[in-house]
Structure formats: C-alpha cells, structure tokens
Protein backbone atom coordinates (compact mmCIF):
# COMPACT_ATOMS: atom_id res chain seq x y z
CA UNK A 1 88.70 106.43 4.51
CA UNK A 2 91.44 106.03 7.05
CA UNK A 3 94.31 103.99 7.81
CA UNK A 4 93.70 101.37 10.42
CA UNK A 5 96.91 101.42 12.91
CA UNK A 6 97.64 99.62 16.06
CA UNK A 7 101.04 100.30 18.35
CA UNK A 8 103.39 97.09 18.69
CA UNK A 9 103.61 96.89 22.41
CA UNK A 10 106.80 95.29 23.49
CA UNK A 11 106.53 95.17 26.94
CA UNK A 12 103.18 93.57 27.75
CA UNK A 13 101.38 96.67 28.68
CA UNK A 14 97.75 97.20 27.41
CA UNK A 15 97.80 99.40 24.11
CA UNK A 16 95.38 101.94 24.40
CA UNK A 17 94.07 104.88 22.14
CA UNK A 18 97.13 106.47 22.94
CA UNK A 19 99.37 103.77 21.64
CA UNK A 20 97.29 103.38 18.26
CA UNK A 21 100.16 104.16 15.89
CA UNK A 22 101.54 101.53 14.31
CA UNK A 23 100.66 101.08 10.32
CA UNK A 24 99.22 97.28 9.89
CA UNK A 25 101.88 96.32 7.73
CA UNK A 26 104.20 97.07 9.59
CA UNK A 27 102.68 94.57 12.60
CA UNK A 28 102.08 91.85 9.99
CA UNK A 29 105.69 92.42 9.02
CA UNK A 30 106.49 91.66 12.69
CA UNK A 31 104.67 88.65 12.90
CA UNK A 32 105.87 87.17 9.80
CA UNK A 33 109.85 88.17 10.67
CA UNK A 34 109.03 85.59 13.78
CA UNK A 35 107.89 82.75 11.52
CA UNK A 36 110.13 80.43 9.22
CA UNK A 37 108.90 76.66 7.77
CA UNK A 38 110.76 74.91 10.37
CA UNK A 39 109.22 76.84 13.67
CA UNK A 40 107.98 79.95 15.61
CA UNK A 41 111.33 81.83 16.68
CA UNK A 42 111.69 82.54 20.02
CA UNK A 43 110.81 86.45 19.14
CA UNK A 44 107.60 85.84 18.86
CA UNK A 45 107.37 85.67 22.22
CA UNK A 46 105.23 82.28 22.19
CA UNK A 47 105.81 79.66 24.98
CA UNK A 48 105.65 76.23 23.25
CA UNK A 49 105.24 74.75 26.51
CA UNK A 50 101.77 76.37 26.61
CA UNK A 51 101.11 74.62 23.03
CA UNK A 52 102.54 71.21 24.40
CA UNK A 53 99.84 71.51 27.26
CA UNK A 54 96.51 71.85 24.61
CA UNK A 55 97.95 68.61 23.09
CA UNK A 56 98.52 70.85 20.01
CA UNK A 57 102.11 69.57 20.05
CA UNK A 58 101.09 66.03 20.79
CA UNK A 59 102.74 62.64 19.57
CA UNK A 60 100.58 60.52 17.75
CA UNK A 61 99.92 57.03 19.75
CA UNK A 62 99.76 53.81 17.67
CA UNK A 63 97.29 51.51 17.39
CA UNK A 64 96.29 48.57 16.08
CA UNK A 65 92.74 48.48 14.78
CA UNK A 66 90.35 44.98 14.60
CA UNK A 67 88.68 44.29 11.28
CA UNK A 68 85.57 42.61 11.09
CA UNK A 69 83.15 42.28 8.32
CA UNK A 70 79.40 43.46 9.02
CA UNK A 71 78.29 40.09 7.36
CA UNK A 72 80.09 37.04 6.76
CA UNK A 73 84.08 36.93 7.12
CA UNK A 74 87.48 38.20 5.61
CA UNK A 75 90.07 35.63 5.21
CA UNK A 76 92.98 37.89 4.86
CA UNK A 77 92.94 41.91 6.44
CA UNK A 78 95.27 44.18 8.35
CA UNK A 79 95.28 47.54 9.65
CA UNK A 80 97.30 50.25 11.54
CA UNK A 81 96.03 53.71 12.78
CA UNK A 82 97.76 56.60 14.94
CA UNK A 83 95.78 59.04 17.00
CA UNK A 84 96.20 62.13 19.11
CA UNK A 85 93.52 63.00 22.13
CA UNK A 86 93.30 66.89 22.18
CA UNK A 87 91.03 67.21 25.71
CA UNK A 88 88.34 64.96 24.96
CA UNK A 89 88.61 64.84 21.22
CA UNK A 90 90.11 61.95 19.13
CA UNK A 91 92.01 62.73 15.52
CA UNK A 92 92.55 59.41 13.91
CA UNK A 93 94.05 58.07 11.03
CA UNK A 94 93.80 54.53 9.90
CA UNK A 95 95.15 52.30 6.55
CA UNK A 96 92.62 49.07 6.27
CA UNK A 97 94.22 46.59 4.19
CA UNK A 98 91.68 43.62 2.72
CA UNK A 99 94.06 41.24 1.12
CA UNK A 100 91.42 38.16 0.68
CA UNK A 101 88.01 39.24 0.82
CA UNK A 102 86.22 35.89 1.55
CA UNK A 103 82.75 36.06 2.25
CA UNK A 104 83.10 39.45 4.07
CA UNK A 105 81.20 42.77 3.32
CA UNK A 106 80.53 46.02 5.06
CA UNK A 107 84.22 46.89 6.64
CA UNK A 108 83.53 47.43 10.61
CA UNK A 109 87.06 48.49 12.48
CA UNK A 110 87.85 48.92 16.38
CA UNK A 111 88.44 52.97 17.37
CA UNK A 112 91.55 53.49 19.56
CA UNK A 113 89.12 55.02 22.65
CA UNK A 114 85.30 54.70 22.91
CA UNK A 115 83.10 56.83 21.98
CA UNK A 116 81.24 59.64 24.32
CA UNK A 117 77.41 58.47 24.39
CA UNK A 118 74.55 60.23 22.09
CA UNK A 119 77.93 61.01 19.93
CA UNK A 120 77.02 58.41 17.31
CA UNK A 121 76.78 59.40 14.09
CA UNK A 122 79.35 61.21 11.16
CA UNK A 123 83.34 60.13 12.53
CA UNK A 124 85.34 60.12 9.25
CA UNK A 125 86.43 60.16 5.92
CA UNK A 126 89.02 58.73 3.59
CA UNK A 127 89.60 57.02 -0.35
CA UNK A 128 89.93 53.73 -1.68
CA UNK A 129 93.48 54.00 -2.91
CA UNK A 130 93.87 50.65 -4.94
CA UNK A 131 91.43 50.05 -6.83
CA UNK A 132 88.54 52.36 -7.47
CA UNK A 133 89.24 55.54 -6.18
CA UNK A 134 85.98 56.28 -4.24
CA UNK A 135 85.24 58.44 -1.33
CA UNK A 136 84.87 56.83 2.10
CA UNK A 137 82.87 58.16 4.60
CA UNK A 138 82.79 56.23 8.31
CA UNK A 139 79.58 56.28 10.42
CA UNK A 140 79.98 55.22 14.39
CA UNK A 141 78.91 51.32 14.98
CA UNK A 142 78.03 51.58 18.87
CA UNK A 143 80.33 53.25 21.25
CA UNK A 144 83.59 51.71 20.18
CA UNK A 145 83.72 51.02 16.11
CA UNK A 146 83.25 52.87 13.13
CA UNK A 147 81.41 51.27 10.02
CA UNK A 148 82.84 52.26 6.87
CA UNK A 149 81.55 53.00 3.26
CA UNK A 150 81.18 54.55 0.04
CA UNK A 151 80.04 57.89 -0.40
CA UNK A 152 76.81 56.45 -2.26
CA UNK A 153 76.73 53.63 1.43
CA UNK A 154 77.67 50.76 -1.03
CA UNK A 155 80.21 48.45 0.67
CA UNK A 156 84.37 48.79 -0.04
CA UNK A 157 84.71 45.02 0.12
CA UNK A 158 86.88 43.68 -2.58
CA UNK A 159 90.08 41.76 -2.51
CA UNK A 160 93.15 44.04 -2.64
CA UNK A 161 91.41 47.32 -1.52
CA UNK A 162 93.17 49.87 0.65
CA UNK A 163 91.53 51.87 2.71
CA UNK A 164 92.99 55.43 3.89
CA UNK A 165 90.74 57.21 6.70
CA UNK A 166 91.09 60.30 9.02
CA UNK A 167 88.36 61.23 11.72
CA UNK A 168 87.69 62.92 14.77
CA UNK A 169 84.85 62.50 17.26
CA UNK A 170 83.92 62.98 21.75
CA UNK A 171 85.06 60.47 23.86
CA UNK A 172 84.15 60.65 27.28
C-alpha cells in the first residue's frame, strides 16, 4: 500500500499527475492553518462575498407567528420566530408560548412564507421545554401553517407550555 499525495497548487493552475506530490497531511495541515473559531482567514483564499450570495451568510428575518388552536380557543398565547430563505428554502425557528390554555387544543401557527404546492407534509421539529419534555414534530396545515404535535400526534395544549421548533421546507 501506498501513500496517497496531492501537490498544493498556489497559483490556480490545474494539478496534474505531475504535480501529485504533496503528503495529505501536509494539505490538511494547510487547510486547518487557514481556519480559527472566529473565521476563515483570508489565506484560505475563500471569497466570503461568494458565501454572502448562497444566503449561507444570511441574517435571520423576524417574524411574528399567529396562534390558533385546531379546535376551540386559547385565551392567552404568544410567539416569535426568525427565518433565513436560502434560494427557495425556508430554515425557521419559532418559541410558542401558551400562557392560558382555554378551550384550545391542537397548536396551529402562521409560517413566515407559504408553502411551495404538493410540498405538504414533514416541516419541523422541536421540545416542550416547560413542562413535559416531549418531542415535537410539525406537519404542514395547507400552504401557509404548520400543525404541531407530539411525537406519539397527541396535542401540546396545556397552560404554561413552551414550545421550541426549527424547520425547513420549498416555498415557491
């Protein structure tokens, strides 16, 4: 068995068999002298406005999400949520906050953009952080709401309950 090389070419030329020199530690070595926690140093040769453009580097918008109960009513809820599009993908994150129950169940909230058509389906996840604990998982309700619930599709509708969720889906 051999050692696998491959040349370090500086200048932006093609490396070819010719060029096939360099020891593999020595290029991970070379990556990793161009990384620190804070940021990619400008020796790695990466152009962050090329990262910006992907929406990769993208600020998170905020929005404001509309509770509603799949049957009866909450007296008491709030909610805020931040999102990112990347192309025509949504990453959200939402807190649902059920202060008086009422005669609400089933926990139905507004997404910040609709939903692409025939993309129904799986959109998120999250935990009950107050009082049980439990897994959430978030279906789509039409084109512009998710439906949340427990893993086991038993309702998160108590007074008190917080309700942490990320997701992704299309939009159009």
């Amino acid at each position: 068995m051999g050692i696998v090389t491959v040349s370090l070419v500086a200048d932006g030329t093609t490396a070819d068999v010719a060029d096939v020199n360099t020891p593999i530690n020595t290029i991970v070595t070379e990556i990793n002298g161009n990384l620190d926690n804070n940021n990619i140093k400008a020796a790695a040769g990466i152009d962050p406005t090329k990262l910006a453009s992907t929406g990769f580097l993208a600020e998170r918008t905020a929005w404001t999400p509309t509770i509603t109960a799949s049957t009866g009513a909450f007296t008491t809820t709030s909610a805020s949520g931040r999102y990112v599009t990347i192309g025509k993908n949504i990453l959200f994150e939402v807190q649902i906050t059920i202060t008086t129950v009422g005669t609400g169940s089933g926990v139905i909230f507004t997404l910040p953009v609709g939903l692409k058509p025939g993309n129904a389906g799986f959109i998120g996840s999250g935990r009950e952080d107050a009082i049980t604990g439990k897994m959430l998982q978030v279906k789509a309700s039409g084109l512009s709401a998710g439906a949340v619930s427990y893993y086991d599709n038993t309702s998160p509708s108590s007074s008190g309950m917080i309700l942490r969720i990320n997701g992704h889906y299309e939009t159009t």
